[in-house]
PDB file of N, CA and C in Angstrom:
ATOM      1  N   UNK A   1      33.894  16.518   5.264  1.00  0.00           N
ATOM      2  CA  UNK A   1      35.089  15.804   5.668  1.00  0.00           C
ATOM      3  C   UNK A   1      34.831  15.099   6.991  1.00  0.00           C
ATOM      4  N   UNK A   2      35.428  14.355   7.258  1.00  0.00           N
ATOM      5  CA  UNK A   2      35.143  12.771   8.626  1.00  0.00           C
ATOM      6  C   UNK A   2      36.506  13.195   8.810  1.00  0.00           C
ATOM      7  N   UNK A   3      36.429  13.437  10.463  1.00  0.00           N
ATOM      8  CA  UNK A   3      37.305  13.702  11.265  1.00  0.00           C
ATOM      9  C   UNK A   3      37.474  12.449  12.065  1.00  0.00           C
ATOM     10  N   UNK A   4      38.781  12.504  12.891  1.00  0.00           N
ATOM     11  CA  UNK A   4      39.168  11.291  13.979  1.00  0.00           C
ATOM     12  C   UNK A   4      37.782  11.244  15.135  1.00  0.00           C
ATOM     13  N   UNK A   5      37.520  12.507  15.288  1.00  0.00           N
ATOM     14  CA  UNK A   5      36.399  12.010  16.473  1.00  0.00           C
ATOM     15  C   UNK A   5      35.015  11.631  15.498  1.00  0.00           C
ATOM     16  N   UNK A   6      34.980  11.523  14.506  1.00  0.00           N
ATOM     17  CA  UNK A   6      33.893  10.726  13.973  1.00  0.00           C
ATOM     18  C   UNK A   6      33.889   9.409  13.524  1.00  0.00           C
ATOM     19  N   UNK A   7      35.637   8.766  13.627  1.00  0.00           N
ATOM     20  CA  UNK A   7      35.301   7.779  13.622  1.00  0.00           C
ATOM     21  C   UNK A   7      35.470   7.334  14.524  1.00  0.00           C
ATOM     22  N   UNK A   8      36.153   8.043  15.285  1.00  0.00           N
ATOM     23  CA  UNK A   8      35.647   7.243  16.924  1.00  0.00           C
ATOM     24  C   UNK A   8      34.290   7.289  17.411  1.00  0.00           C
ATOM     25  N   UNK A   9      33.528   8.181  17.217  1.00  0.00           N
ATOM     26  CA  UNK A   9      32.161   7.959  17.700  1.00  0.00           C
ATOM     27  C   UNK A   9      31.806   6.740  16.782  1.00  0.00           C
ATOM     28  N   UNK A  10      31.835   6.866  15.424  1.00  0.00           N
ATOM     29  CA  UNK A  10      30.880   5.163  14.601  1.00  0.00           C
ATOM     30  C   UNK A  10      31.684   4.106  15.429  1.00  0.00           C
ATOM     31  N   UNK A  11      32.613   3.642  15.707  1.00  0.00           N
ATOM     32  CA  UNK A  11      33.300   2.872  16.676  1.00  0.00           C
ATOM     33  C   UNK A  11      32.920   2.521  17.645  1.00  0.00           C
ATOM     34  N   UNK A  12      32.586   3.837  18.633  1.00  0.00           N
ATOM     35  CA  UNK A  12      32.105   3.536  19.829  1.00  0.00           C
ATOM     36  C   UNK A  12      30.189   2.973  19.789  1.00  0.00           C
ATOM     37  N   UNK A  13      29.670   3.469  18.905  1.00  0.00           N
ATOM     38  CA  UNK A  13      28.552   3.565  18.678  1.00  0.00           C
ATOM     39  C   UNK A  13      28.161   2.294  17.950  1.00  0.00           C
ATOM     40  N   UNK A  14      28.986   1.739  17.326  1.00  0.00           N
ATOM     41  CA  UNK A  14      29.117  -0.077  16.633  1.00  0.00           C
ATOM     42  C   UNK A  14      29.567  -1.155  17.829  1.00  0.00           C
ATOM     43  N   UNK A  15      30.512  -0.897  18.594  1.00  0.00           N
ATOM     44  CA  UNK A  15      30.433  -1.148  19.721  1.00  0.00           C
ATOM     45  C   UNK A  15      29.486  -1.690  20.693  1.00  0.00           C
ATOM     46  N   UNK A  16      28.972  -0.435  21.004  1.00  0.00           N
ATOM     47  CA  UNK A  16      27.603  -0.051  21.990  1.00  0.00           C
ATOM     48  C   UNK A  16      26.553  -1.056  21.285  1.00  0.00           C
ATOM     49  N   UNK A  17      26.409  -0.895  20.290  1.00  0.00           N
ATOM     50  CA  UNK A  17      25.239  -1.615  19.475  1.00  0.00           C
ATOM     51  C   UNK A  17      25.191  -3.123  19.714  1.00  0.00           C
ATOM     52  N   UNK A  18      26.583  -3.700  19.352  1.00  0.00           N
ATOM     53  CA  UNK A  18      26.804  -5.100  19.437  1.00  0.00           C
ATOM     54  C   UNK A  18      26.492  -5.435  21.615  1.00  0.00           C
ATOM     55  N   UNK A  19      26.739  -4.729  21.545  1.00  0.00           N
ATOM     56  CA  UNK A  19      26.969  -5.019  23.598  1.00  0.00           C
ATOM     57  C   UNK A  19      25.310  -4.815  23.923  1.00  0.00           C
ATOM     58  N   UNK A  20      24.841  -3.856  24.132  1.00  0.00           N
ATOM     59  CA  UNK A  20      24.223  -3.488  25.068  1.00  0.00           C
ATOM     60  C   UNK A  20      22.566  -2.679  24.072  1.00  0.00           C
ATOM     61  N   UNK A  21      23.384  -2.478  22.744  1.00  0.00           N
ATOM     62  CA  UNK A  21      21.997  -1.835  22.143  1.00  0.00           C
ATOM     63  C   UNK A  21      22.166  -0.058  21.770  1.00  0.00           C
ATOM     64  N   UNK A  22      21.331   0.395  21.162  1.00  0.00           N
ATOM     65  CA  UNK A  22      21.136   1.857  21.343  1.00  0.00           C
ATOM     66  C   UNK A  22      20.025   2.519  21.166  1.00  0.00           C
ATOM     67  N   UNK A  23      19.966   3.817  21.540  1.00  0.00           N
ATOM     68  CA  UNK A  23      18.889   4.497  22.212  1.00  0.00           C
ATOM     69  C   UNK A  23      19.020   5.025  20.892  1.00  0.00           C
ATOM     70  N   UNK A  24      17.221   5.271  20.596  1.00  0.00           N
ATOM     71  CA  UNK A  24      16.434   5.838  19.266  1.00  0.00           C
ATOM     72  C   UNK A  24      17.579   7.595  18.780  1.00  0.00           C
ATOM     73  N   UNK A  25      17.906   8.380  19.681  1.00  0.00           N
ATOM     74  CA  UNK A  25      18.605   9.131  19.433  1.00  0.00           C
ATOM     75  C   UNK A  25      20.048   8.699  18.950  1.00  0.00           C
ATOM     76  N   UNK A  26      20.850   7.747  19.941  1.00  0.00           N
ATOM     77  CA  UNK A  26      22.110   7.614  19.023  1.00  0.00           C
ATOM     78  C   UNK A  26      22.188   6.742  17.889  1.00  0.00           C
ATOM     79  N   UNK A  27      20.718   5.389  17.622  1.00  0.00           N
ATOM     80  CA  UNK A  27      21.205   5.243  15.637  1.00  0.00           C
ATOM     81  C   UNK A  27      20.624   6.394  15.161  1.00  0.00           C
ATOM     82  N   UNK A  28      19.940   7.257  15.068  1.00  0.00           N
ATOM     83  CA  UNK A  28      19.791   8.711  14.150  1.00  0.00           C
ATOM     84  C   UNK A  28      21.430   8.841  14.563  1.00  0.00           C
ATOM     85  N   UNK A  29      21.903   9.193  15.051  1.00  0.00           N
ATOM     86  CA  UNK A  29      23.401   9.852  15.257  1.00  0.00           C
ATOM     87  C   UNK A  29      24.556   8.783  14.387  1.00  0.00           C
ATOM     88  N   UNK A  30      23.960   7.305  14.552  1.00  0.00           N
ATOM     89  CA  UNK A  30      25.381   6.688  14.196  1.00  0.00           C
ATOM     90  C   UNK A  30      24.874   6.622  12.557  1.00  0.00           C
ATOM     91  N   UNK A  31      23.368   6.823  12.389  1.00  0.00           N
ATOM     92  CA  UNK A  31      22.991   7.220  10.585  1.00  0.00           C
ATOM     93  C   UNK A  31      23.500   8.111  10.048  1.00  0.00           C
ATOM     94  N   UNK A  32      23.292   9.224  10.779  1.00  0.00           N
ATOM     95  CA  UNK A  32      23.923  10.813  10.321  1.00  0.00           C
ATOM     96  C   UNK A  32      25.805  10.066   9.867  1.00  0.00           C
ATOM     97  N   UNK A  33      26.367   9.676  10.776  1.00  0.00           N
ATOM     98  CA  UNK A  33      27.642   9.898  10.819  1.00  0.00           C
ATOM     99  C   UNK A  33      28.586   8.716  10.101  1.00  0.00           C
ATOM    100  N   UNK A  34      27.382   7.747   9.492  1.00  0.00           N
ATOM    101  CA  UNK A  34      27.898   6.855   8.217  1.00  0.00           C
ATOM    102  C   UNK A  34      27.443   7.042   7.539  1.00  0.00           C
ATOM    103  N   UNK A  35      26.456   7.668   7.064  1.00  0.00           N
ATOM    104  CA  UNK A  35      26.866   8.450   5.585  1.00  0.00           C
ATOM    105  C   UNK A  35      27.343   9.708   5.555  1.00  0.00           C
ATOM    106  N   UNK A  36      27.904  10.271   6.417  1.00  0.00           N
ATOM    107  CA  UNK A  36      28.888  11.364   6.072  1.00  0.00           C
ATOM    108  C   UNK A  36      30.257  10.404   5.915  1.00  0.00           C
ATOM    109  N   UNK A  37      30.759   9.250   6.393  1.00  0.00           N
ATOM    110  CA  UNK A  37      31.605   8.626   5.956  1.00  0.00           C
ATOM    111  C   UNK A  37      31.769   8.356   4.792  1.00  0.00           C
ATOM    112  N   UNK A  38      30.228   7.807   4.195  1.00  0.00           N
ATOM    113  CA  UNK A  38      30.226   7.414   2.805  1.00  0.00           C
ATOM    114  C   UNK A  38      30.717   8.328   1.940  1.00  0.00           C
ATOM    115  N   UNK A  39      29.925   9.686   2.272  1.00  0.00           N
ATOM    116  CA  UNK A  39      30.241  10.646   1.208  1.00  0.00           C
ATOM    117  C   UNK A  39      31.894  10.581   0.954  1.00  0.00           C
ATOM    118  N   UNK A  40      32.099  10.639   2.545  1.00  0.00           N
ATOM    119  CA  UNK A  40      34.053  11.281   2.200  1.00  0.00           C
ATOM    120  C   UNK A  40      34.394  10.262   1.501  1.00  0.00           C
ATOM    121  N   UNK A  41      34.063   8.921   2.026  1.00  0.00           N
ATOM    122  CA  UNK A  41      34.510   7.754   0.881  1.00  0.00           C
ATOM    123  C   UNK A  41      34.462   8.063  -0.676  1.00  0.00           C
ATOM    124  N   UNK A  42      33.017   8.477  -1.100  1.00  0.00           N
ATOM    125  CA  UNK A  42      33.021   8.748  -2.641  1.00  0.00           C
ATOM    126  C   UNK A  42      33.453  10.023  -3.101  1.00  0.00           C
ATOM    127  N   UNK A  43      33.895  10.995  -2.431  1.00  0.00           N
ATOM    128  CA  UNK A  43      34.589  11.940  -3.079  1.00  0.00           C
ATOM    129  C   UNK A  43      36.194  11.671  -2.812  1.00  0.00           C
ATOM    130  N   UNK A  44      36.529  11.318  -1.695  1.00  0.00           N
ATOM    131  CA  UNK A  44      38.085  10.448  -2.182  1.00  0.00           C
ATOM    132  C   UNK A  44      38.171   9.784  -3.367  1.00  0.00           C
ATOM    133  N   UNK A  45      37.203   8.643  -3.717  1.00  0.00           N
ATOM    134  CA  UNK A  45      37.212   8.133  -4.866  1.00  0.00           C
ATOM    135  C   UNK A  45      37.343   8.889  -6.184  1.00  0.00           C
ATOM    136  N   UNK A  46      36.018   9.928  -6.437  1.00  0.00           N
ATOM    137  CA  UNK A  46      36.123  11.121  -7.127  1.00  0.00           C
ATOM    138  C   UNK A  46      37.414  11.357  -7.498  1.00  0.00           C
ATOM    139  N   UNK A  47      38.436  11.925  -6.240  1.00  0.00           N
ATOM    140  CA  UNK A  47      39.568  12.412  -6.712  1.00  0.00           C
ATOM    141  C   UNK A  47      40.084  11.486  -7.211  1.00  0.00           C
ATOM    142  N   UNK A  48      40.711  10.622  -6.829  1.00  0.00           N
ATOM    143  CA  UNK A  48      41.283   9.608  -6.847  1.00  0.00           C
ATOM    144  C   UNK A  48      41.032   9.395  -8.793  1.00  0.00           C
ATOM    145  N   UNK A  49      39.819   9.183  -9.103  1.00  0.00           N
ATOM    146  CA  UNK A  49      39.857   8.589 -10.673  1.00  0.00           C
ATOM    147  C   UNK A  49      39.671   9.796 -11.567  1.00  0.00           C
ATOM    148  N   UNK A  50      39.716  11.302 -10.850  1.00  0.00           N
ATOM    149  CA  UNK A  50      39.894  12.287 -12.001  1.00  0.00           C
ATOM    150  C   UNK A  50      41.267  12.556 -11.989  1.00  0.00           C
ATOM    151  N   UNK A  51      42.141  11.814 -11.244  1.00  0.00           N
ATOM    152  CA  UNK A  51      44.036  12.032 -11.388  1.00  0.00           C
ATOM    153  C   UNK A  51      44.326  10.525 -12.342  1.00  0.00           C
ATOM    154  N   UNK A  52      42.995   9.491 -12.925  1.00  0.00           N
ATOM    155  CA  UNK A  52      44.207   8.536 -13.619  1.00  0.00           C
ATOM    156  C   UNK A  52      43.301   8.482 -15.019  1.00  0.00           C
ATOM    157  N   UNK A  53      44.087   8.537 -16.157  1.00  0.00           N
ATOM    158  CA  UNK A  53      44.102   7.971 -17.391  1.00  0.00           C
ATOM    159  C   UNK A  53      44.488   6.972 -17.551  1.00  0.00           C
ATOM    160  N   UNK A  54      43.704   6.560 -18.831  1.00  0.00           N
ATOM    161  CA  UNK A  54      43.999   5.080 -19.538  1.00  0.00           C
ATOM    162  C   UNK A  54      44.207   5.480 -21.017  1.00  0.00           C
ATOM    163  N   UNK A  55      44.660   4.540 -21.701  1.00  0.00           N
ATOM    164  CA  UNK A  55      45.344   5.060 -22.330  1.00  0.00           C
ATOM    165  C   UNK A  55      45.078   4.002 -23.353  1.00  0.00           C
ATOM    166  N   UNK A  56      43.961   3.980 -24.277  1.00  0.00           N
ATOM    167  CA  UNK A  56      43.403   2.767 -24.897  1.00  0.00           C
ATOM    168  C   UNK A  56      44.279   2.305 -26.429  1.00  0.00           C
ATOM    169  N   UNK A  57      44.141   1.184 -26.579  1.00  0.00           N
ATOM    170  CA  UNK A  57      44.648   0.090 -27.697  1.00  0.00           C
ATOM    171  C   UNK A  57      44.938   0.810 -28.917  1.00  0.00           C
ATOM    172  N   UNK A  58      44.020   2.326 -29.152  1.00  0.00           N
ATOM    173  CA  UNK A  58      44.358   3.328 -30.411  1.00  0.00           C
ATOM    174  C   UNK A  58      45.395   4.261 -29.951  1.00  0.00           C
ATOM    175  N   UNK A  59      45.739   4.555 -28.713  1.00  0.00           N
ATOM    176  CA  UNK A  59      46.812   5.477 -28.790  1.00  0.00           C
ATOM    177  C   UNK A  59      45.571   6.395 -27.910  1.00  0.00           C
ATOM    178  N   UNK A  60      44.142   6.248 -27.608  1.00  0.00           N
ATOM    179  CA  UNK A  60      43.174   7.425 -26.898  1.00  0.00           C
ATOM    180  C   UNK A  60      43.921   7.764 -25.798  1.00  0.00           C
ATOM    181  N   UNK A  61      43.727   8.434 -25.126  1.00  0.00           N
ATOM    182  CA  UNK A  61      43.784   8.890 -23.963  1.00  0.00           C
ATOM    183  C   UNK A  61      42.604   9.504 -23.369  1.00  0.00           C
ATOM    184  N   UNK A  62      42.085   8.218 -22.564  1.00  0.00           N
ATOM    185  CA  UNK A  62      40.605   8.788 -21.070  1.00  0.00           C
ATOM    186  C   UNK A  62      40.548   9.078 -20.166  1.00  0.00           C
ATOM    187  N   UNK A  63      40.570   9.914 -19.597  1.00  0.00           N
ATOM    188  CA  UNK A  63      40.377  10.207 -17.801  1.00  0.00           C
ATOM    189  C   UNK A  63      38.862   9.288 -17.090  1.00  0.00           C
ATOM    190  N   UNK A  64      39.750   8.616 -16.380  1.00  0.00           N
ATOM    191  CA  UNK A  64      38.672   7.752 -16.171  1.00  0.00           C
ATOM    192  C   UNK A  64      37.363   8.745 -15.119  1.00  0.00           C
ATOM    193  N   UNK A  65      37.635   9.814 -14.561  1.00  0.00           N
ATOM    194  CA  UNK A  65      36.601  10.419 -13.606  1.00  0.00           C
ATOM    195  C   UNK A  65      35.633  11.365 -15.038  1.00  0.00           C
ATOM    196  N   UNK A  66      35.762  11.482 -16.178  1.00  0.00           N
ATOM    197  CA  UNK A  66      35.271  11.650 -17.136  1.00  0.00           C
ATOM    198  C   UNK A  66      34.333  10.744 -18.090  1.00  0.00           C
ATOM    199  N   UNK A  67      35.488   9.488 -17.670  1.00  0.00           N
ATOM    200  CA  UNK A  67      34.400   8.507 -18.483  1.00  0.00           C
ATOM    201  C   UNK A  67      33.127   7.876 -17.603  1.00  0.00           C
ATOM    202  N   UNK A  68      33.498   8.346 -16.365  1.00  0.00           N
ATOM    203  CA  UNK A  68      32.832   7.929 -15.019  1.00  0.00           C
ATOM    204  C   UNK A  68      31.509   8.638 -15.266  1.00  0.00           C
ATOM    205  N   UNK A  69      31.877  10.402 -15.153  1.00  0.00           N
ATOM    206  CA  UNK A  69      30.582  11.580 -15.683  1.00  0.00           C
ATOM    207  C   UNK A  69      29.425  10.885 -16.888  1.00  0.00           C
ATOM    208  N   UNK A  70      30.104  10.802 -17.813  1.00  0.00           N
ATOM    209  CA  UNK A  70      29.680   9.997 -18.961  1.00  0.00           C
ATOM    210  C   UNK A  70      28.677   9.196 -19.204  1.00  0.00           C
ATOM    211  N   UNK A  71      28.804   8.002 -18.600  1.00  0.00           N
ATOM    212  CA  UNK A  71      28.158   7.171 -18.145  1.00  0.00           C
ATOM    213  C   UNK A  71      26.966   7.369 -17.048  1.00  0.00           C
ATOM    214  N   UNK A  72      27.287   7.926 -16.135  1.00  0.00           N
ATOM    215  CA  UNK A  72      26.031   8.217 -15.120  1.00  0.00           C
ATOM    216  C   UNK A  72      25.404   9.468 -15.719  1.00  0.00           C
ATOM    217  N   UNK A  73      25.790  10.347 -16.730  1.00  0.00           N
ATOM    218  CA  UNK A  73      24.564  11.025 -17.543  1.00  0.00           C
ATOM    219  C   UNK A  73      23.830  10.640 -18.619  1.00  0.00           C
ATOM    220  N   UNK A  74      24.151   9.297 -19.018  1.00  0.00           N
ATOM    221  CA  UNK A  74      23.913   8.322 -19.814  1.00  0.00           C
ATOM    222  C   UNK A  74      22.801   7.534 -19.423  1.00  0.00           C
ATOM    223  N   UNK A  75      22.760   7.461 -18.243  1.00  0.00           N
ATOM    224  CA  UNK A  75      21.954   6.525 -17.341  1.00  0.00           C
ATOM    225  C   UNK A  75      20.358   6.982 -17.050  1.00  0.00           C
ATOM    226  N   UNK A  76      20.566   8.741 -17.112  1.00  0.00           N
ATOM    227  CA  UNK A  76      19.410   8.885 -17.023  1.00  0.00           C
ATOM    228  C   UNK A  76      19.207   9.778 -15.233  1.00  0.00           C
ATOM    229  N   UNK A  77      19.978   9.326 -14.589  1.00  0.00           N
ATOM    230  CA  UNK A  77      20.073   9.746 -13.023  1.00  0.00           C
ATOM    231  C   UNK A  77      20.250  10.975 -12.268  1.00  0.00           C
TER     232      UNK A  77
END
Protein backbone atom coordinates (compact mmCIF):
# COMPACT_ATOMS: atom_id res chain seq x y z
CA UNK A 1 0.00 0.00 0.00
CA UNK A 2 1.39 3.88 -0.98
CA UNK A 3 0.90 6.06 1.76
CA UNK A 4 0.63 10.13 1.74
CA UNK A 5 4.30 10.35 2.68
CA UNK A 6 5.14 8.34 -0.39
CA UNK A 7 3.68 10.39 -2.50
CA UNK A 8 5.06 13.16 -1.20
CA UNK A 9 8.47 11.89 -1.34
CA UNK A 10 7.91 10.84 -5.54
CA UNK A 11 6.84 14.61 -5.61
CA UNK A 12 9.49 15.96 -3.89
CA UNK A 13 11.96 13.71 -5.56
CA UNK A 14 10.34 14.63 -9.34
CA UNK A 15 10.76 17.96 -8.27
CA UNK A 16 14.37 17.78 -7.16
CA UNK A 17 15.08 15.97 -10.41
CA UNK A 18 13.63 18.62 -12.76
CA UNK A 19 15.62 21.57 -10.59
CA UNK A 20 18.76 20.60 -9.49
CA UNK A 21 19.22 16.68 -10.30
CA UNK A 22 19.65 13.61 -7.98
CA UNK A 23 22.09 11.77 -6.13
CA UNK A 24 22.73 7.93 -7.27
CA UNK A 25 21.03 6.98 -3.84
CA UNK A 26 17.77 8.99 -4.15
CA UNK A 27 16.76 7.63 -8.03
CA UNK A 28 17.30 3.99 -6.41
CA UNK A 29 14.79 5.55 -3.79
CA UNK A 30 12.47 7.45 -6.25
CA UNK A 31 12.69 3.64 -8.36
CA UNK A 32 11.85 1.72 -5.28
CA UNK A 33 8.88 4.10 -4.60
CA UNK A 34 7.26 4.15 -8.27
CA UNK A 35 6.84 0.95 -8.60
CA UNK A 36 5.42 0.40 -5.36
CA UNK A 37 2.96 3.01 -6.78
CA UNK A 38 2.51 0.95 -9.75
CA UNK A 39 1.76 -2.06 -7.92
CA UNK A 40 -1.00 -0.21 -5.70
CA UNK A 41 -2.15 1.12 -9.07
CA UNK A 42 -2.64 -2.54 -10.47
CA UNK A 43 -4.14 -4.09 -7.61
CA UNK A 44 -6.72 -1.18 -7.26
CA UNK A 45 -7.40 -2.07 -10.74
CA UNK A 46 -7.54 -5.85 -9.78
CA UNK A 47 -10.26 -4.93 -7.44
CA UNK A 48 -11.87 -2.69 -9.23
CA UNK A 49 -12.63 -5.36 -12.40
CA UNK A 50 -13.24 -8.45 -10.05
CA UNK A 51 -16.50 -6.20 -8.64
CA UNK A 52 -17.87 -5.65 -12.52
CA UNK A 53 -19.72 -8.02 -14.87
CA UNK A 54 -20.80 -7.88 -18.30
CA UNK A 55 -23.38 -9.29 -19.27
CA UNK A 56 -23.08 -10.53 -23.01
CA UNK A 57 -25.65 -10.43 -26.17
CA UNK A 58 -26.71 -14.36 -24.98
CA UNK A 59 -27.94 -13.49 -21.66
CA UNK A 60 -23.79 -14.76 -20.30
CA UNK A 61 -22.78 -13.31 -17.47
CA UNK A 62 -18.57 -12.49 -17.13
CA UNK A 63 -16.67 -11.11 -14.44
CA UNK A 64 -14.44 -9.21 -16.17
CA UNK A 65 -11.28 -9.80 -13.40
CA UNK A 66 -11.91 -13.54 -14.56
CA UNK A 67 -11.93 -13.00 -18.05
CA UNK A 68 -8.83 -10.85 -17.31
CA UNK A 69 -7.14 -14.36 -15.39
CA UNK A 70 -8.08 -16.10 -18.58
CA UNK A 71 -6.43 -14.48 -20.94
CA UNK A 72 -3.03 -13.82 -19.28
CA UNK A 73 -2.93 -17.76 -18.67
CA UNK A 74 -3.60 -18.03 -22.18
CA UNK A 75 -0.70 -16.03 -23.04
CA UNK A 76 1.71 -18.21 -21.78
CA UNK A 77 3.20 -15.63 -18.89
Amino acid sequence: MITENDLARINALARKSKAEGLTQDEIQEQKILRQKYIQAVRANLRSQLDQIDVIGPDGTVENLGEKHDSKKAGCGD
